[in-house]
PDB file of N, CA and C in Angstrom:
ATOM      1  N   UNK A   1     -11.785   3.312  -4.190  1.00  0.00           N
ATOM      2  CA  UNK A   1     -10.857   2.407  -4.832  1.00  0.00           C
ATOM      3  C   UNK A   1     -11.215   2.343  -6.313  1.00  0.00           C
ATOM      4  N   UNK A   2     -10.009   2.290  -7.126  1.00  0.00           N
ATOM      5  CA  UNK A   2     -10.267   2.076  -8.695  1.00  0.00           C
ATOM      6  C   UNK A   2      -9.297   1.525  -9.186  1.00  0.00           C
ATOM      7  N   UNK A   3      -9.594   1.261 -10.327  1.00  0.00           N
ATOM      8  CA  UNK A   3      -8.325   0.409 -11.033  1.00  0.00           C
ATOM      9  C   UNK A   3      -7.111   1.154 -11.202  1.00  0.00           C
ATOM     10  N   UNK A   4      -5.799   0.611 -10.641  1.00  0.00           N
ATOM     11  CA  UNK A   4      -4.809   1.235 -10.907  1.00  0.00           C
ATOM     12  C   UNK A   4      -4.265   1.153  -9.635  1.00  0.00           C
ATOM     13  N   UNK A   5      -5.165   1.315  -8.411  1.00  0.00           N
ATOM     14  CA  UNK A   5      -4.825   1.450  -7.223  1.00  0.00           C
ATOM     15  C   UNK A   5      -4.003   0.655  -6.610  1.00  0.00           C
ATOM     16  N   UNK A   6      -3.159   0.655  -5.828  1.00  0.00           N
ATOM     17  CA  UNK A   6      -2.188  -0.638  -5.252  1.00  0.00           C
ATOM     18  C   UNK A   6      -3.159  -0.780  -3.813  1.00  0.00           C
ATOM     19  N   UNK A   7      -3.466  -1.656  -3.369  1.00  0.00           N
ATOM     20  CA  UNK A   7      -3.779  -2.086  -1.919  1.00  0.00           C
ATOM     21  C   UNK A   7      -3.114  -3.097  -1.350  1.00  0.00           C
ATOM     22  N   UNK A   8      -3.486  -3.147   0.367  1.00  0.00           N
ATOM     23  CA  UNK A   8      -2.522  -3.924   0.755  1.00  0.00           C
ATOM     24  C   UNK A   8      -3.804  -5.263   1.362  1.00  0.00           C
ATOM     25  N   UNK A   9      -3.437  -6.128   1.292  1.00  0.00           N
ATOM     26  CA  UNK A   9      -4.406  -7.478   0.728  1.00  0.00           C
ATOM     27  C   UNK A   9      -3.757  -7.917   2.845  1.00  0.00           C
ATOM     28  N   UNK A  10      -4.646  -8.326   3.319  1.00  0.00           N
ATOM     29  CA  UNK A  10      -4.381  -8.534   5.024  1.00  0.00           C
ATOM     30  C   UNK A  10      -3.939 -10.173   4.486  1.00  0.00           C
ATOM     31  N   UNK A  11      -3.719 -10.749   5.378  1.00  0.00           N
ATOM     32  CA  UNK A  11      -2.827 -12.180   5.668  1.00  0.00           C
ATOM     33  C   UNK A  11      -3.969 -12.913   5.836  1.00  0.00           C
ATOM     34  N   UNK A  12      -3.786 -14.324   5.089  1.00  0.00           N
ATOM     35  CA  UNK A  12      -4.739 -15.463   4.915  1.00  0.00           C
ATOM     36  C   UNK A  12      -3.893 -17.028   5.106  1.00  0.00           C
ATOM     37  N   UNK A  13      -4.302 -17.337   5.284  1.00  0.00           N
ATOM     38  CA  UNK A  13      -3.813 -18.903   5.575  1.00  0.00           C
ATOM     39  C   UNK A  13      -2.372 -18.996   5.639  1.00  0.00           C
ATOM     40  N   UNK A  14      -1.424 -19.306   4.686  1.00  0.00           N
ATOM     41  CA  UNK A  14      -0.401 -19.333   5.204  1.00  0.00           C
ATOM     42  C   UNK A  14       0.050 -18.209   4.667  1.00  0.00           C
ATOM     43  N   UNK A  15      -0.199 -17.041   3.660  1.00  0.00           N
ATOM     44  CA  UNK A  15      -0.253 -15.964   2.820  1.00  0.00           C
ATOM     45  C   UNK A  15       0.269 -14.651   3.432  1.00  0.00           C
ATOM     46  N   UNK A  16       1.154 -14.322   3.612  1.00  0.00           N
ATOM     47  CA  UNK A  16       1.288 -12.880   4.692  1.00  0.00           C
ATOM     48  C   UNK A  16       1.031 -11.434   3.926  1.00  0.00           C
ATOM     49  N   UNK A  17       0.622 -10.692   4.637  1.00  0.00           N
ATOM     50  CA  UNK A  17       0.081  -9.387   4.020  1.00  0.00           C
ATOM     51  C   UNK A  17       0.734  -9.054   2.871  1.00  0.00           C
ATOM     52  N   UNK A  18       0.356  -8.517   2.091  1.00  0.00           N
ATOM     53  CA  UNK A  18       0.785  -8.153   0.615  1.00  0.00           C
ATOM     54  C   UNK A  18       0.134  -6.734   0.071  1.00  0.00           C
ATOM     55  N   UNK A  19       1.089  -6.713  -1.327  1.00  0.00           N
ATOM     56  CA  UNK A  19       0.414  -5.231  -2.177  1.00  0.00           C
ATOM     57  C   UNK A  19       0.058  -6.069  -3.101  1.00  0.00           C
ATOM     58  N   UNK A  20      -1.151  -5.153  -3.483  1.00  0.00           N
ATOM     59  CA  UNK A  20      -1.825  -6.042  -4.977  1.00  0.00           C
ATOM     60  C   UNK A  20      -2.873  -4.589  -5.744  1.00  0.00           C
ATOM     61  N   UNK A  21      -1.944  -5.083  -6.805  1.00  0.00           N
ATOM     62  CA  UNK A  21      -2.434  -3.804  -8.233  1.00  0.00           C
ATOM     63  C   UNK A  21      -4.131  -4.060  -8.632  1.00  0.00           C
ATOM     64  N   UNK A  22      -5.131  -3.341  -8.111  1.00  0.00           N
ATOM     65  CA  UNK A  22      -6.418  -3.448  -8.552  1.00  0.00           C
ATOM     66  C   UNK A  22      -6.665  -3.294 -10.280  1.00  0.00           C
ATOM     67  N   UNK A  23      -7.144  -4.299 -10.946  1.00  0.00           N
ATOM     68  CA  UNK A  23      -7.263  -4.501 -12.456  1.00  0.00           C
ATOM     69  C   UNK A  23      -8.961  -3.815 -12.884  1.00  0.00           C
ATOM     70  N   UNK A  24      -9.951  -4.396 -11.779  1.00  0.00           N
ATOM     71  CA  UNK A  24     -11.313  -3.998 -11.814  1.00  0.00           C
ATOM     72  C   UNK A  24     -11.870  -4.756 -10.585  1.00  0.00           C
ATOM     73  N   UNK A  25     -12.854  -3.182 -10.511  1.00  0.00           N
ATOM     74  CA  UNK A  25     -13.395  -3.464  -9.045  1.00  0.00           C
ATOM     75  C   UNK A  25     -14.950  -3.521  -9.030  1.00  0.00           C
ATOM     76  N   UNK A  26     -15.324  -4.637  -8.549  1.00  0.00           N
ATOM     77  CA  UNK A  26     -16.728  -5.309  -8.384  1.00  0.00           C
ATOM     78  C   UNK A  26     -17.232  -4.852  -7.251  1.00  0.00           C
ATOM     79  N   UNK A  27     -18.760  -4.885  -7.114  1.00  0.00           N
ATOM     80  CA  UNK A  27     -19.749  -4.829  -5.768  1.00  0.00           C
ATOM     81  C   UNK A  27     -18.900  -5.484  -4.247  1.00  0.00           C
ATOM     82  N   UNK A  28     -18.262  -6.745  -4.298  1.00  0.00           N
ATOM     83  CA  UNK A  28     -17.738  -7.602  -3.281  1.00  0.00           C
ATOM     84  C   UNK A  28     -16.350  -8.042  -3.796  1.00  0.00           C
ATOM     85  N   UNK A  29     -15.747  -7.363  -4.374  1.00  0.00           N
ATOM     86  CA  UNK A  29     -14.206  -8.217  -5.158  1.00  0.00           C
ATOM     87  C   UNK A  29     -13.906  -7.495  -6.241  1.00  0.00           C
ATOM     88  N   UNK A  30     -12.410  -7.491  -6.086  1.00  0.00           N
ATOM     89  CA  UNK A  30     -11.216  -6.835  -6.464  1.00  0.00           C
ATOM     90  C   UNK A  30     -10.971  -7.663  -7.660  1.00  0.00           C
ATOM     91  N   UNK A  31     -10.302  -7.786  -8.783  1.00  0.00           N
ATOM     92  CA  UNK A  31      -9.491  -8.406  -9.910  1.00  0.00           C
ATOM     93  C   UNK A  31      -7.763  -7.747 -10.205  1.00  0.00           C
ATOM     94  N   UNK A  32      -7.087  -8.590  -9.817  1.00  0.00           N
ATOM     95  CA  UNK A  32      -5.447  -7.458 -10.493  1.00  0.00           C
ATOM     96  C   UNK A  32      -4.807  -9.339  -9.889  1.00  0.00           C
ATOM     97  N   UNK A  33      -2.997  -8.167  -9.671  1.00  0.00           N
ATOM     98  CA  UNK A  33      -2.248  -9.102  -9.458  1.00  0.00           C
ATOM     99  C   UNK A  33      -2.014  -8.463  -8.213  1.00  0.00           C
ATOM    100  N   UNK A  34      -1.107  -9.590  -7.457  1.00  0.00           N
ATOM    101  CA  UNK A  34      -0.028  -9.621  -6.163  1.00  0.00           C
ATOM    102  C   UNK A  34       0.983  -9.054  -6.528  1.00  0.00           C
ATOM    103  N   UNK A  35       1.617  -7.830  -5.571  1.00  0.00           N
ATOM    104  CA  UNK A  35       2.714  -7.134  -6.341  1.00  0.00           C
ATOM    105  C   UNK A  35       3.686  -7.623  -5.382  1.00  0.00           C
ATOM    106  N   UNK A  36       3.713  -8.310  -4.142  1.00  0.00           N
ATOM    107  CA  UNK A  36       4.767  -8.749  -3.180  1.00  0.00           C
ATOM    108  C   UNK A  36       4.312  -9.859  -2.775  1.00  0.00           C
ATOM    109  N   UNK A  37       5.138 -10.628  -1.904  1.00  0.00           N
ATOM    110  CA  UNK A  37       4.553 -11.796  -1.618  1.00  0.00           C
ATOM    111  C   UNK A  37       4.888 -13.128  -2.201  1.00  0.00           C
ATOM    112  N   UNK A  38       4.734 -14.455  -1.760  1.00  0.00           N
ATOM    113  CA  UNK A  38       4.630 -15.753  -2.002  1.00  0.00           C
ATOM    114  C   UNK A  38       3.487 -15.983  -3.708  1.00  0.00           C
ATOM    115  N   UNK A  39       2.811 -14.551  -3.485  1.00  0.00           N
ATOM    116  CA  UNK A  39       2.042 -14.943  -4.413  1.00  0.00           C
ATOM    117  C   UNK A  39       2.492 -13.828  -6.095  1.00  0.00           C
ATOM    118  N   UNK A  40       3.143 -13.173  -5.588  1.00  0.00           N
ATOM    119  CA  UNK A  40       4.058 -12.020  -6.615  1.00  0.00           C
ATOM    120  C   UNK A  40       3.689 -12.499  -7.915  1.00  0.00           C
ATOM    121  N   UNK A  41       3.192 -11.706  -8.816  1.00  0.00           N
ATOM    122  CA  UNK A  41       2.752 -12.051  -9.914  1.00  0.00           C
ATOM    123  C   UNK A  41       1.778 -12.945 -10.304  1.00  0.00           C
ATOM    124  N   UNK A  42       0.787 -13.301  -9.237  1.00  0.00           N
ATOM    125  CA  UNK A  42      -0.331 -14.096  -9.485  1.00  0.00           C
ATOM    126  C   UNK A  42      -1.699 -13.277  -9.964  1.00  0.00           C
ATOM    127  N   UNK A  43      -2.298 -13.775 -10.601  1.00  0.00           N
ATOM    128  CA  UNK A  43      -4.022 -13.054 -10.734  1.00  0.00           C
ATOM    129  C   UNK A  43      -4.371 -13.669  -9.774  1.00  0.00           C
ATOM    130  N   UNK A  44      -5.757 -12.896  -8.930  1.00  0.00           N
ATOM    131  CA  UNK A  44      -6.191 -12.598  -8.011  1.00  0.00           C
ATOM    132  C   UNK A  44      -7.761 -12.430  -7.540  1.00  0.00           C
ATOM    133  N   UNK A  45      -8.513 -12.809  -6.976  1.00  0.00           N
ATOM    134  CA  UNK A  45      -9.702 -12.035  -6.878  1.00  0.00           C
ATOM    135  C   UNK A  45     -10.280 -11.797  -5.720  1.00  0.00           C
ATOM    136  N   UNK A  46      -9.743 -10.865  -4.840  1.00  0.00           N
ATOM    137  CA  UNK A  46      -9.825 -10.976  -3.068  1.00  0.00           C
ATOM    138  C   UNK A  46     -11.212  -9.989  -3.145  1.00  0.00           C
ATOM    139  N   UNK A  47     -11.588 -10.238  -1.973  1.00  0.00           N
ATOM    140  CA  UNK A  47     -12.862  -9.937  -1.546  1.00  0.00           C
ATOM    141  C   UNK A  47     -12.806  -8.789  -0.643  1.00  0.00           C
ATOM    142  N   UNK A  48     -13.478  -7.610  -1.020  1.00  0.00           N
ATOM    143  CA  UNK A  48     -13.297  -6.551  -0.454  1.00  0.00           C
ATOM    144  C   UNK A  48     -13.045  -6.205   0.976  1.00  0.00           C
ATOM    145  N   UNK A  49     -13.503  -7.690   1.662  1.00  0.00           N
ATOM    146  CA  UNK A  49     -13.002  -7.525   3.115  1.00  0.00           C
ATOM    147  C   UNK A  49     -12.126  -7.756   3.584  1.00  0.00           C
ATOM    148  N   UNK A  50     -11.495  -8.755   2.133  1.00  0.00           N
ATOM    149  CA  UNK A  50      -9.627  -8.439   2.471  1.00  0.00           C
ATOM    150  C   UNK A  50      -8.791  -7.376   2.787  1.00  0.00           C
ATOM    151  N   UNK A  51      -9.399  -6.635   2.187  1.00  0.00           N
ATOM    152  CA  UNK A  51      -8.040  -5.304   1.756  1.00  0.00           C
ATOM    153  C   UNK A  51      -8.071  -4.710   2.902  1.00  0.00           C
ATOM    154  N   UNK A  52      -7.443  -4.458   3.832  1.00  0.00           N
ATOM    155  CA  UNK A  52      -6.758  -3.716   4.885  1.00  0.00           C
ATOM    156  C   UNK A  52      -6.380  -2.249   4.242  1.00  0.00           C
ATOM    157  N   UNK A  53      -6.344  -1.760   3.284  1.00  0.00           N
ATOM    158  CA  UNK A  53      -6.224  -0.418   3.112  1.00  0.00           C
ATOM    159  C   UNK A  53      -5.802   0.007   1.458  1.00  0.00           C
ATOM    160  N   UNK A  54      -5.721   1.045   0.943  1.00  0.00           N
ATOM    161  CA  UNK A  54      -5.733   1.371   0.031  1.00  0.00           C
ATOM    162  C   UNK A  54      -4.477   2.311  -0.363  1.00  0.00           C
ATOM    163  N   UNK A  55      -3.179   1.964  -0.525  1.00  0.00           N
ATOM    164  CA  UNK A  55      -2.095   2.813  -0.107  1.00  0.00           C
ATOM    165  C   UNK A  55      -1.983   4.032  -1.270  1.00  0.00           C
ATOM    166  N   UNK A  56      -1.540   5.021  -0.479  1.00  0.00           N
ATOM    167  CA  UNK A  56      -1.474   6.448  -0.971  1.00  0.00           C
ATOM    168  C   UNK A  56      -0.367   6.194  -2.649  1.00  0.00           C
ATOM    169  N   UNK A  57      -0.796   6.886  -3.460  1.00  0.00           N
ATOM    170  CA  UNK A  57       0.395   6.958  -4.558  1.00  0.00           C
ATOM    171  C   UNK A  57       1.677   7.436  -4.166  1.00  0.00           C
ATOM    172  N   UNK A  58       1.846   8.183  -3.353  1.00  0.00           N
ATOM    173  CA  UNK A  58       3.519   8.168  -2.697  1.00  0.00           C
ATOM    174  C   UNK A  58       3.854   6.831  -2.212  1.00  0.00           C
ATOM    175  N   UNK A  59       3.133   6.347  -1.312  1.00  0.00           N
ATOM    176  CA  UNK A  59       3.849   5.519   0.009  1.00  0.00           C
ATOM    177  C   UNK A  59       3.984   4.548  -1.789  1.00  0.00           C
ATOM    178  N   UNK A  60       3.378   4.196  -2.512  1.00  0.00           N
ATOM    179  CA  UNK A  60       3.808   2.968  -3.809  1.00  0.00           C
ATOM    180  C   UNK A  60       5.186   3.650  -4.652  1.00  0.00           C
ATOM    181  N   UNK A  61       5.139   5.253  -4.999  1.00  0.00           N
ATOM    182  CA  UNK A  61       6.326   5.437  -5.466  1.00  0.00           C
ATOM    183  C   UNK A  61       7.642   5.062  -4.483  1.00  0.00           C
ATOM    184  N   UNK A  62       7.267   5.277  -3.233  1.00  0.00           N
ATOM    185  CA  UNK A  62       8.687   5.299  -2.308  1.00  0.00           C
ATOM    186  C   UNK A  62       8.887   3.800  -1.933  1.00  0.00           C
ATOM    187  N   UNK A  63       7.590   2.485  -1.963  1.00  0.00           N
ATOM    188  CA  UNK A  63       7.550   1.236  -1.754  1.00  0.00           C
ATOM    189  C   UNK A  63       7.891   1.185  -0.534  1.00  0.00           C
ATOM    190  N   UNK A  64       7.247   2.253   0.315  1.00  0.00           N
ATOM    191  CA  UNK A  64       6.954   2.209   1.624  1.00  0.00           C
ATOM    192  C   UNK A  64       5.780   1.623   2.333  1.00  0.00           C
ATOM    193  N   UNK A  65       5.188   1.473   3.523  1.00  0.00           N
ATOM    194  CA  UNK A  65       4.166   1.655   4.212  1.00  0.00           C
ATOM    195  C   UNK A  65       4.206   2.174   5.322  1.00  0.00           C
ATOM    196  N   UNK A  66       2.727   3.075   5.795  1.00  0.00           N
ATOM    197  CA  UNK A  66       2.450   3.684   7.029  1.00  0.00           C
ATOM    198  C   UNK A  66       2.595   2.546   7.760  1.00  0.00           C
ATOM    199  N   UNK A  67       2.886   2.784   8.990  1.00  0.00           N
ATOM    200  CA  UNK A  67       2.629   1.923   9.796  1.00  0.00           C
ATOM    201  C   UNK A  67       0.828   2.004  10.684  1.00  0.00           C
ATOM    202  N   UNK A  68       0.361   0.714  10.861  1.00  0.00           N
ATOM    203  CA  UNK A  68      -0.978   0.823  10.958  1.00  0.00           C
ATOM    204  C   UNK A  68      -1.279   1.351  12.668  1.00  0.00           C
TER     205      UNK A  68
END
């Protein structure tokens, strides 16, 4: 994972799964924004055991996802 990367951030409290643009990436935590979601355009700092996956640069050009 590196900056630039889109990932998909797993579901938290009332929060449902999301994409979120990695800004800089720490030992335990991510920095960017929410690119979908309740939280769309928020800064961010999820914890690496959030991220459910790291989506391919196609599946973000086409604003698709694999199914898991």
């Amino acid at each position: 994972m590196k900056p630039g990367d889109v990932v998909v951030i797993g579901a938290f409290d009332d929060v449902p799964e999301h994409r979120f643009l990695v800004d800089e990436v720490f030992e335990d935590f991510v920095t960017g924004v929410a690119l979908t979601g309740p939280l769309q355009g928020e800064y961010g700092e999820p914890e690496l055991s959030m991220i459910v996956r790291v989506l391919d640069p196609e599946e973000v050009r086409l604003g698709t996802q694999q199914s898991q």
